[in-house]
N, C-alpha and C. Protein backbone atom coordinates (compact mmCIF):
# COMPACT_ATOMS: atom_id res chain seq x y z
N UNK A 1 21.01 50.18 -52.23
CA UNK A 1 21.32 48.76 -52.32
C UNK A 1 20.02 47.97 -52.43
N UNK A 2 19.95 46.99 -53.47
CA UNK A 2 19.12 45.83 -53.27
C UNK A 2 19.65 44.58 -53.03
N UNK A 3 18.98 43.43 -52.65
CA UNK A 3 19.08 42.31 -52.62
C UNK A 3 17.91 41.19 -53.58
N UNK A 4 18.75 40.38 -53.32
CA UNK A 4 18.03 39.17 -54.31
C UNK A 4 18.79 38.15 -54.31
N UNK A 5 17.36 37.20 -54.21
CA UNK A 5 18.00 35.59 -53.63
C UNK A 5 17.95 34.60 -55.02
N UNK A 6 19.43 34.26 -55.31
CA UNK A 6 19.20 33.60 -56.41
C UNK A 6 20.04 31.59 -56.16
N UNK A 7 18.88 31.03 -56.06
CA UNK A 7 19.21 29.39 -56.34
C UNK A 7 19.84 28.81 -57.47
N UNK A 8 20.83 28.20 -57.76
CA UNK A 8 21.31 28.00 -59.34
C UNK A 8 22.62 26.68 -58.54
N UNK A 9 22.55 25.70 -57.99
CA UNK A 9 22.83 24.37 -58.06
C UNK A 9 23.60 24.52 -56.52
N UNK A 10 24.93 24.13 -56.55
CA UNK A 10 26.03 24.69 -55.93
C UNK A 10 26.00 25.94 -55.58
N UNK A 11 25.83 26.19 -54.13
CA UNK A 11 25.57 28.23 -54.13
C UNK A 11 27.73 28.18 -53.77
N UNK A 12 28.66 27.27 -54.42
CA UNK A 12 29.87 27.97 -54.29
C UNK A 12 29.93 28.55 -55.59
N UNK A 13 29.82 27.96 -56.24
CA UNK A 13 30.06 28.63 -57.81
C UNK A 13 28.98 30.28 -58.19
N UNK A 14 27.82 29.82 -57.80
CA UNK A 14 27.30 30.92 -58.34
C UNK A 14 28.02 31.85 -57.43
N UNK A 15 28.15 31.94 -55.94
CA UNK A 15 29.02 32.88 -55.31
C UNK A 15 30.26 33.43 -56.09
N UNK A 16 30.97 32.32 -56.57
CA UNK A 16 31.84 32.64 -57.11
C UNK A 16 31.81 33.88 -58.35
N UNK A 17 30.85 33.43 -58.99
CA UNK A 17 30.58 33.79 -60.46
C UNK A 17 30.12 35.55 -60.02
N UNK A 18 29.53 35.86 -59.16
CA UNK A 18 28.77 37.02 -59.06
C UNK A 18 29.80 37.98 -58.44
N UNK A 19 30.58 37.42 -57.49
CA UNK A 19 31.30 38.46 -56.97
C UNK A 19 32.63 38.91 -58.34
N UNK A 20 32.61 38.61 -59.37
CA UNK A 20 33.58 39.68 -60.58
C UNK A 20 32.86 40.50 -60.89
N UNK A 21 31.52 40.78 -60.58
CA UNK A 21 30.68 41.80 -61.36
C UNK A 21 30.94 43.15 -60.78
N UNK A 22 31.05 44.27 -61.12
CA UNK A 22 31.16 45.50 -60.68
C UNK A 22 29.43 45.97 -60.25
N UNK A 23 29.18 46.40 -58.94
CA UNK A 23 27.95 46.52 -58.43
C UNK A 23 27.54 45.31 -57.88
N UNK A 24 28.35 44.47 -57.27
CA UNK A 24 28.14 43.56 -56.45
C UNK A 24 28.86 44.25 -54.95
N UNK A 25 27.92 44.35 -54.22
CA UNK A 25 28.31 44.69 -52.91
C UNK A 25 28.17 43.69 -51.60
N UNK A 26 27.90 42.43 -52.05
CA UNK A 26 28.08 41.64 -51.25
C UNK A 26 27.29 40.13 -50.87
N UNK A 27 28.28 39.04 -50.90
CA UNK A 27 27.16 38.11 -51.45
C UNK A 27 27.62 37.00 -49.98
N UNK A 28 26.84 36.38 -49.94
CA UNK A 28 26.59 35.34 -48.86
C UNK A 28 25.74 34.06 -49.18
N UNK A 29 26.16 32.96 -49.03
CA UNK A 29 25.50 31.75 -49.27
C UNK A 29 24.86 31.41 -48.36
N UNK A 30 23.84 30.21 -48.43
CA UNK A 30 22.61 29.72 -47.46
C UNK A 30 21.96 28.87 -48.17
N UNK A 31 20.81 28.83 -47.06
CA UNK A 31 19.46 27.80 -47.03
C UNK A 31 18.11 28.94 -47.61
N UNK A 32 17.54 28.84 -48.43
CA UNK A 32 15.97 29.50 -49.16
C UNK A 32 14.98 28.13 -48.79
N UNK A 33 13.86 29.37 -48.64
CA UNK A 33 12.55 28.28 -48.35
C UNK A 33 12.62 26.70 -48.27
N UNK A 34 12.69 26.74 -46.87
CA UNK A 34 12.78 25.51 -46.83
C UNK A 34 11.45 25.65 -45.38
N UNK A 35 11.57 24.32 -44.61
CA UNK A 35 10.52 24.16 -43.53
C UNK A 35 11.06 23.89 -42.17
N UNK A 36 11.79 24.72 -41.98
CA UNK A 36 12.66 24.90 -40.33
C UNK A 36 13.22 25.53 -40.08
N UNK A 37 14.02 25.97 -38.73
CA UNK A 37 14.71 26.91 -39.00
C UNK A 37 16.26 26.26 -38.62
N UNK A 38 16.92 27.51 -38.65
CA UNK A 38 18.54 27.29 -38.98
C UNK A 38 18.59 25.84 -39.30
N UNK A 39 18.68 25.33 -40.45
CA UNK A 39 18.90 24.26 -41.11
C UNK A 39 20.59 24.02 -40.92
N UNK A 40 21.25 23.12 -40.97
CA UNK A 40 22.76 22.34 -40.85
C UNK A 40 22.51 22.00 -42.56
N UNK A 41 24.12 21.86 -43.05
CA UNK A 41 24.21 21.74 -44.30
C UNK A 41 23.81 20.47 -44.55
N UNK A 42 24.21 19.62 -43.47
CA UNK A 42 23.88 18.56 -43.49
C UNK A 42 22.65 17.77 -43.41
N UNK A 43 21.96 18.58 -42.88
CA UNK A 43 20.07 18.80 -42.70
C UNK A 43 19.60 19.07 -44.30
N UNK A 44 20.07 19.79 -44.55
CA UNK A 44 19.86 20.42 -46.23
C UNK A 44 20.18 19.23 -47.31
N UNK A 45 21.23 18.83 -47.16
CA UNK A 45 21.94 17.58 -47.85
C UNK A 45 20.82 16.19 -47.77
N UNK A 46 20.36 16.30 -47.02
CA UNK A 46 19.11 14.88 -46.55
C UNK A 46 17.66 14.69 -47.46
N UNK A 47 17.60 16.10 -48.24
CA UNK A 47 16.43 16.48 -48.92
C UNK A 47 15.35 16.55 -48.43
N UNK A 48 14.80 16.63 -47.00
CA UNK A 48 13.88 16.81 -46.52
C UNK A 48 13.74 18.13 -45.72
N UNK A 49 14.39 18.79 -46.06
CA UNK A 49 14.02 20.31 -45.62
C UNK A 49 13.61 21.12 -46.08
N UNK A 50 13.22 21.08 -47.79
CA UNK A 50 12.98 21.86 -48.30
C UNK A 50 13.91 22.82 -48.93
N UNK A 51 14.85 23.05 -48.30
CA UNK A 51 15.59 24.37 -48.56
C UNK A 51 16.36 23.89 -49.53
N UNK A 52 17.22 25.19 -50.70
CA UNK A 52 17.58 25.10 -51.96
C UNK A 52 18.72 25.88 -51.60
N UNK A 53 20.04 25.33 -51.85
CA UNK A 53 21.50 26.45 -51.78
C UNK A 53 21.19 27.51 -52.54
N UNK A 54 21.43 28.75 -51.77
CA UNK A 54 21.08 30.00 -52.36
C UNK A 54 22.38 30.99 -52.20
N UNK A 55 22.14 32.14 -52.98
CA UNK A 55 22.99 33.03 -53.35
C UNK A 55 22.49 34.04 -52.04
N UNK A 56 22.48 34.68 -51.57
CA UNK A 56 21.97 36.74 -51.06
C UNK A 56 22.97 37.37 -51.96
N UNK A 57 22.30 38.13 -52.58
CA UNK A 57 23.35 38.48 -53.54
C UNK A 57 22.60 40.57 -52.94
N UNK A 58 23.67 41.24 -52.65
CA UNK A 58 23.17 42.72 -52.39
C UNK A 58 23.90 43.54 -53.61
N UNK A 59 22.95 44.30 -54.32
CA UNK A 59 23.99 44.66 -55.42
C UNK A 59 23.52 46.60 -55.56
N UNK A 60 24.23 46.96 -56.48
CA UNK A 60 24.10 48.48 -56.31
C UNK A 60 23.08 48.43 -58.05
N UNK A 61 21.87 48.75 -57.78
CA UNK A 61 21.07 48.69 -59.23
C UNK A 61 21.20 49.26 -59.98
N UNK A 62 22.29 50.86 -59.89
CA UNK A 62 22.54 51.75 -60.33
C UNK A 62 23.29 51.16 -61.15
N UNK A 63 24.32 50.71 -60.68
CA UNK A 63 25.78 50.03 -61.46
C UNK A 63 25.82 48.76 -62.25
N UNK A 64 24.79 47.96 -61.35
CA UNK A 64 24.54 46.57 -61.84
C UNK A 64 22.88 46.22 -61.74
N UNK A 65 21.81 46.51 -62.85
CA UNK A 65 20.44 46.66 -62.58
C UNK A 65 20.30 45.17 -62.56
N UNK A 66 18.98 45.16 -62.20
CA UNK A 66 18.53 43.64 -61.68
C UNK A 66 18.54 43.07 -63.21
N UNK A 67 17.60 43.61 -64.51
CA UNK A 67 17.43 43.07 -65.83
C UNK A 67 19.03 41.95 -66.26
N UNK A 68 20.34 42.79 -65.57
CA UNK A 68 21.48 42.18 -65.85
C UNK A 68 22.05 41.13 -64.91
N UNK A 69 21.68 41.14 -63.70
CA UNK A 69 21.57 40.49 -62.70
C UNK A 69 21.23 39.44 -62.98
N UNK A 70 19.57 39.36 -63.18
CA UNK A 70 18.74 37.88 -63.65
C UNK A 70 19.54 37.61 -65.74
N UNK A 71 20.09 38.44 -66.32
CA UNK A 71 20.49 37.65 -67.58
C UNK A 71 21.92 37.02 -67.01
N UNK A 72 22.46 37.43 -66.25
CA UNK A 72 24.09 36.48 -65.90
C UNK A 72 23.57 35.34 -65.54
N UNK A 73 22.29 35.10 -64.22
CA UNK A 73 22.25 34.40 -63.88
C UNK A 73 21.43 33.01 -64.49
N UNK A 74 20.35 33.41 -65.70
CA UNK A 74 20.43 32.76 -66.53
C UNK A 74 21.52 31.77 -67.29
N UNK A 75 22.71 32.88 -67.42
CA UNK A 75 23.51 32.22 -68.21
C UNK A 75 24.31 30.94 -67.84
N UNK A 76 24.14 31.01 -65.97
CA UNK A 76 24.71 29.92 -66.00
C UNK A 76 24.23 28.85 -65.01
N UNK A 77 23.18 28.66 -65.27
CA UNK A 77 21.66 27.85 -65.18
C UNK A 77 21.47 26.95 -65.96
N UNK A 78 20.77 25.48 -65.81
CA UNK A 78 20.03 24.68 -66.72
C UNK A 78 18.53 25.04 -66.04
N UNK A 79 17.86 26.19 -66.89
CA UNK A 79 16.24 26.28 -66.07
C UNK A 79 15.69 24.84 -66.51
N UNK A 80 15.91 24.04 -67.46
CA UNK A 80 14.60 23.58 -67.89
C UNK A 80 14.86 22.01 -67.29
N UNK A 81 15.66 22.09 -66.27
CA UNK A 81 15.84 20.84 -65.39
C UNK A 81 15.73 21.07 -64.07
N UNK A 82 14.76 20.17 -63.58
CA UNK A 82 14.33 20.46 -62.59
C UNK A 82 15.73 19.47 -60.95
N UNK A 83 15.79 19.93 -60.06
CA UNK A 83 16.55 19.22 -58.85
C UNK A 83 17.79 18.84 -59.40
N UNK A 84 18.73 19.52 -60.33
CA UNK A 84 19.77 18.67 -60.77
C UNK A 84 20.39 20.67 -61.60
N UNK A 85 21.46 20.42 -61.35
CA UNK A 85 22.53 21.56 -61.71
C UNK A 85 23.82 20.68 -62.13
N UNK A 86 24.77 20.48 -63.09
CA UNK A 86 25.94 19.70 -63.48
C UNK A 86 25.56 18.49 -63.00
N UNK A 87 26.18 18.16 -61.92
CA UNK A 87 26.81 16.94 -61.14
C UNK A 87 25.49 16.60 -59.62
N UNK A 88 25.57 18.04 -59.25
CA UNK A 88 24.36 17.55 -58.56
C UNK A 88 23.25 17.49 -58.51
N UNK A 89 22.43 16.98 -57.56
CA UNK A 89 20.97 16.09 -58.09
C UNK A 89 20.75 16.07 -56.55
N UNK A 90 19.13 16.56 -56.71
CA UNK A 90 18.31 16.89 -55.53
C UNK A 90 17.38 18.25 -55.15
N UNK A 91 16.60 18.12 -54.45
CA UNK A 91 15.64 19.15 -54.37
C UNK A 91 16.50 20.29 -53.69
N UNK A 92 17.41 20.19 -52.83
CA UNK A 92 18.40 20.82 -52.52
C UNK A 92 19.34 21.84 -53.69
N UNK A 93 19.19 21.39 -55.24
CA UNK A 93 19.96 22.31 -56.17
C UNK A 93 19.00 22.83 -56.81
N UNK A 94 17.82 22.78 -56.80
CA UNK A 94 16.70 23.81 -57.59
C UNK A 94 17.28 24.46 -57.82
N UNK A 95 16.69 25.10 -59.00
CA UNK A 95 16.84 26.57 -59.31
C UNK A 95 15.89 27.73 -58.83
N UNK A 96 16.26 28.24 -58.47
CA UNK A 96 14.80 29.69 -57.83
C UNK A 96 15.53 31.21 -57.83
N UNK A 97 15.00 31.62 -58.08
CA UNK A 97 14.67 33.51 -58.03
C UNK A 97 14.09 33.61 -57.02
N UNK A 98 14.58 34.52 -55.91
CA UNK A 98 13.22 34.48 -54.11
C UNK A 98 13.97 35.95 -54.52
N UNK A 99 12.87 36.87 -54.53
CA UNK A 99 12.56 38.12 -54.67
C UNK A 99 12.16 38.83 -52.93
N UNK A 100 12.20 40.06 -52.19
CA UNK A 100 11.53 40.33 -50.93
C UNK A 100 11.16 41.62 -51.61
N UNK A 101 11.08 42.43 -52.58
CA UNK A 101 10.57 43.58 -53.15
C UNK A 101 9.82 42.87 -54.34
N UNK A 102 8.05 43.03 -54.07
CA UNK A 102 7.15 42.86 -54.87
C UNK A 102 7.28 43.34 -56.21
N UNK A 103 7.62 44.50 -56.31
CA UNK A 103 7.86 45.21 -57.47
C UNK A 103 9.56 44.57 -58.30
N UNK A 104 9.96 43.92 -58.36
CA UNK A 104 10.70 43.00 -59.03
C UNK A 104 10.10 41.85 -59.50
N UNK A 105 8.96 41.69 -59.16
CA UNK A 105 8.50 40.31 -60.18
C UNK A 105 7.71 40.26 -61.49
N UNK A 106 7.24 41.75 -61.50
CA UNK A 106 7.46 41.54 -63.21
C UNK A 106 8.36 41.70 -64.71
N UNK A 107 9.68 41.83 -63.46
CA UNK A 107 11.20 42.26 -64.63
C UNK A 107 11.46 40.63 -64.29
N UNK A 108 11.53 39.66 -63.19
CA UNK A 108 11.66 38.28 -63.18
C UNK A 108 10.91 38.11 -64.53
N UNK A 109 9.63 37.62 -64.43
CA UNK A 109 8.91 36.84 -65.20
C UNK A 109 9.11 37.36 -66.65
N UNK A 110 9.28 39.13 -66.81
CA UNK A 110 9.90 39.45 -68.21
C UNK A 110 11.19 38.52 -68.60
N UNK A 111 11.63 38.77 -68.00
CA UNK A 111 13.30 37.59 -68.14
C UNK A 111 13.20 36.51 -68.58
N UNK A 112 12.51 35.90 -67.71
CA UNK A 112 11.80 34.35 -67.84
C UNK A 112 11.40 34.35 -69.03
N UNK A 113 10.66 34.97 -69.30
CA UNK A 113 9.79 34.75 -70.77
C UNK A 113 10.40 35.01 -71.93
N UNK A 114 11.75 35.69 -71.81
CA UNK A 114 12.47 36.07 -72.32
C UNK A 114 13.81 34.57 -72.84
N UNK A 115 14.07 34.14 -71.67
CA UNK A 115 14.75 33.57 -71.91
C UNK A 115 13.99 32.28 -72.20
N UNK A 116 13.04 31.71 -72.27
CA UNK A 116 12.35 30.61 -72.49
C UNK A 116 12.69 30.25 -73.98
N UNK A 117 12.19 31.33 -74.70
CA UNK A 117 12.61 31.54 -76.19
C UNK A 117 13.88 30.51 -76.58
N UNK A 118 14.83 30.74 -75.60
CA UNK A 118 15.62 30.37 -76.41
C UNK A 118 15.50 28.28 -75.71
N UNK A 119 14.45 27.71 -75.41
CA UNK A 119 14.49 26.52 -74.94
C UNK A 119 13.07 25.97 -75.63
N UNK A 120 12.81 24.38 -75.72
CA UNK A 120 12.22 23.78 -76.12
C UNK A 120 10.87 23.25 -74.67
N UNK A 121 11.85 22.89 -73.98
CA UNK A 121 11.07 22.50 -72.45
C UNK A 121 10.69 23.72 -71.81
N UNK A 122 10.00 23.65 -70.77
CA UNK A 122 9.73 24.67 -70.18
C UNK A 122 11.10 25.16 -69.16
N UNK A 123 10.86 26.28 -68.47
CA UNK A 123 11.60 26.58 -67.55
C UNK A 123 11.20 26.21 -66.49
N UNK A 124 11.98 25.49 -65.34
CA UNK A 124 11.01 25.02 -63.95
C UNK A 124 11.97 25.67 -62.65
N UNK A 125 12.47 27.01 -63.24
CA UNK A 125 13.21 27.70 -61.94
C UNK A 125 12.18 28.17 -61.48
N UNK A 126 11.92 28.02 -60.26
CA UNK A 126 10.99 28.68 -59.10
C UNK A 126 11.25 30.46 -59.51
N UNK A 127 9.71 30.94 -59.32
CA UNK A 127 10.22 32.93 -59.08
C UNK A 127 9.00 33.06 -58.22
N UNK A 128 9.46 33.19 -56.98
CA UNK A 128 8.11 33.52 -55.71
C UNK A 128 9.29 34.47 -54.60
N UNK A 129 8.44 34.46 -53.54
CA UNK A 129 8.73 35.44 -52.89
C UNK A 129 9.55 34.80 -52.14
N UNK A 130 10.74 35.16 -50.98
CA UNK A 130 11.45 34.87 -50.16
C UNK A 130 10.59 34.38 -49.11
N UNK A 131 10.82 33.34 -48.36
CA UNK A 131 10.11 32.41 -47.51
C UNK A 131 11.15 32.75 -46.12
N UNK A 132 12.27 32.18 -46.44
CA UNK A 132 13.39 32.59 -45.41
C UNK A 132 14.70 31.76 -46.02
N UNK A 133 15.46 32.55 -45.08
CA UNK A 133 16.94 32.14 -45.71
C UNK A 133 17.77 32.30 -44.34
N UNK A 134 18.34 31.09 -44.24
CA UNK A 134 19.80 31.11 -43.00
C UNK A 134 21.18 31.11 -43.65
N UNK A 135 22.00 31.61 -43.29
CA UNK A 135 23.97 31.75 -43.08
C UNK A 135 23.66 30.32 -43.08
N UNK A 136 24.73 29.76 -44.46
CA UNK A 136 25.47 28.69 -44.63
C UNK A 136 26.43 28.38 -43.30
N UNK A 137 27.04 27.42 -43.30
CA UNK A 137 28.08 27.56 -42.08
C UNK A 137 29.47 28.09 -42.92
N UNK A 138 30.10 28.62 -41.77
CA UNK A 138 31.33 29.67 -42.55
C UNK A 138 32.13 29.32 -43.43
N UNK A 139 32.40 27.61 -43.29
CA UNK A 139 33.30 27.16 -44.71
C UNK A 139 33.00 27.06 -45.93
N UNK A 140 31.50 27.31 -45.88
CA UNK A 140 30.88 27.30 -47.21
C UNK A 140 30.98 28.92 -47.60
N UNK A 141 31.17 30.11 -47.51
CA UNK A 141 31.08 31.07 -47.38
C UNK A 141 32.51 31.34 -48.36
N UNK A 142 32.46 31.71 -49.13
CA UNK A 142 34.05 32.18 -50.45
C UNK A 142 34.57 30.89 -50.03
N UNK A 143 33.96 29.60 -50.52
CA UNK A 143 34.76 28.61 -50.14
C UNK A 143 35.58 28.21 -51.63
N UNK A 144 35.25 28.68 -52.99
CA UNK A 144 36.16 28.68 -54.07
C UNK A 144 37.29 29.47 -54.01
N UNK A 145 37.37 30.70 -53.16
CA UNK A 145 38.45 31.09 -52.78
C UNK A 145 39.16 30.29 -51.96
N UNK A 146 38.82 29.82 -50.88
CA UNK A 146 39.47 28.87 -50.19
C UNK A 146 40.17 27.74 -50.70
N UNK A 147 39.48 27.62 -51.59
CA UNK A 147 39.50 26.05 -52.05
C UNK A 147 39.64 26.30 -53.63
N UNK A 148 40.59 26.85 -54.30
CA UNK A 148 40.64 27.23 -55.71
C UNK A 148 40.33 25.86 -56.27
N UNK A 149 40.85 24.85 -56.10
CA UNK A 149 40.76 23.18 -56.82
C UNK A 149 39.52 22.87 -56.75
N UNK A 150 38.39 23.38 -56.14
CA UNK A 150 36.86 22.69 -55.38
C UNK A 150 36.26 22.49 -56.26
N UNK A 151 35.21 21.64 -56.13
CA UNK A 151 34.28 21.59 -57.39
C UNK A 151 33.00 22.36 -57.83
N UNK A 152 33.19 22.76 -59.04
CA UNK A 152 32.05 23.56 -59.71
C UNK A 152 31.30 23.33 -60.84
N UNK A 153 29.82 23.28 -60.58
CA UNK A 153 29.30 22.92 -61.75
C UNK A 153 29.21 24.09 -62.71
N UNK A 154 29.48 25.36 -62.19
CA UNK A 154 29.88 26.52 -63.59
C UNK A 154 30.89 26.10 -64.64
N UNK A 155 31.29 26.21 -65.97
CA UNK A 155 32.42 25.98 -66.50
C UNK A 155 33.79 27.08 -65.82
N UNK A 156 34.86 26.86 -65.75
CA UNK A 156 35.91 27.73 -65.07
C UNK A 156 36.46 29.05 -66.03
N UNK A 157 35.90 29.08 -67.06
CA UNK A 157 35.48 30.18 -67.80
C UNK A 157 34.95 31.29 -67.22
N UNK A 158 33.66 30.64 -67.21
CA UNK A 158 32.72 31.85 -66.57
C UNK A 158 32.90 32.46 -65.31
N UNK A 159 34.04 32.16 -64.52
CA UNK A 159 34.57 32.11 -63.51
C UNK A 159 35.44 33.36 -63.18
N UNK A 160 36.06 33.93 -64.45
CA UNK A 160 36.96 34.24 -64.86
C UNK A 160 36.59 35.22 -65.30
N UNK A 161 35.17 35.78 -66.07
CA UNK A 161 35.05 36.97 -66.92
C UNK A 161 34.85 37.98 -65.86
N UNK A 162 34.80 39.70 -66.38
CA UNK A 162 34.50 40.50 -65.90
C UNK A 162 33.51 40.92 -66.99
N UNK A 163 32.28 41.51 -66.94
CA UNK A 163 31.35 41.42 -67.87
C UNK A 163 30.92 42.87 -67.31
């Protein structure tokens, strides 16, 4: 098993989006690098914590390698906007890649460079190392399951595939 922390606006949707993948063994939402500890969502929501809604995404590399990992999660990303994902807006929806195995950051930055190609602006998703990360509080946790009607800045498409 690996893990990998991926930021991409709303961590309900990307939750959402990752758990159809086969070699997803288990995903959990939260707080990434931010400057305190156990942050409140509501602490997070204030923009002064630093911290960015994040994915823990633990996946089997065998089944699902990271190269495919970071292209899904591309896909449903705006990299080249910085604090703003759909609807929301704030330092709180960054985008970031937080890696804790060194040896994954030069298949990141391959990616990156990869996918830049296909943009005019730069890309301004963060790719550094994991700082720290806390447990969302539990309602945020499969809260699109909970909440099939909830809002998502993914399209409800992508929601839907098995890839």
């Amino acid at each position: 098993m690996k893990t990998i922390y991926l930021a991409g606006g709303c961590f309900w949707g990307v939750e959402k989006y990752f758990e159809q993948f086969d070699g997803v063994l288990n995903t959990e939402v939260g707080y990434a690098n931010g400057n305190k500890e156990d942050p409140t969502y509501q602490e997070v929501r204030t923009q002064t914590t630093g911290f960015t809604e994040t994915l823990k995404l633990d996946y089997d590399p065998e089944v699902l390698p990271l190269r495919k990992v970071l292209e899904l999660y591309y896909d449903i990303i705006e990299p080249t906007v910085r604090d703003r994902q759909g609807h929301d807006v704030g330092n709180n929806y960054r985008t970031g890649i937080y890696y804790t195995d060194e040896a994954d950051l030069p298949l990141i930055e391959e990616i990156t460079a990869e996918e830049q190609k296909k943009y005019s602006e730069p890309i301004v998703t963060e790719r550094m190392p994991l700082k720290n990360f806390y447990k969302a509080e539990e309602y945020h946790q499969k809260y699109l399951d909970k909440n099939p009607g909830g809002y998502c800045h993914i399209p409800r498409e992508k929601l839907s595939l098995k890839r």
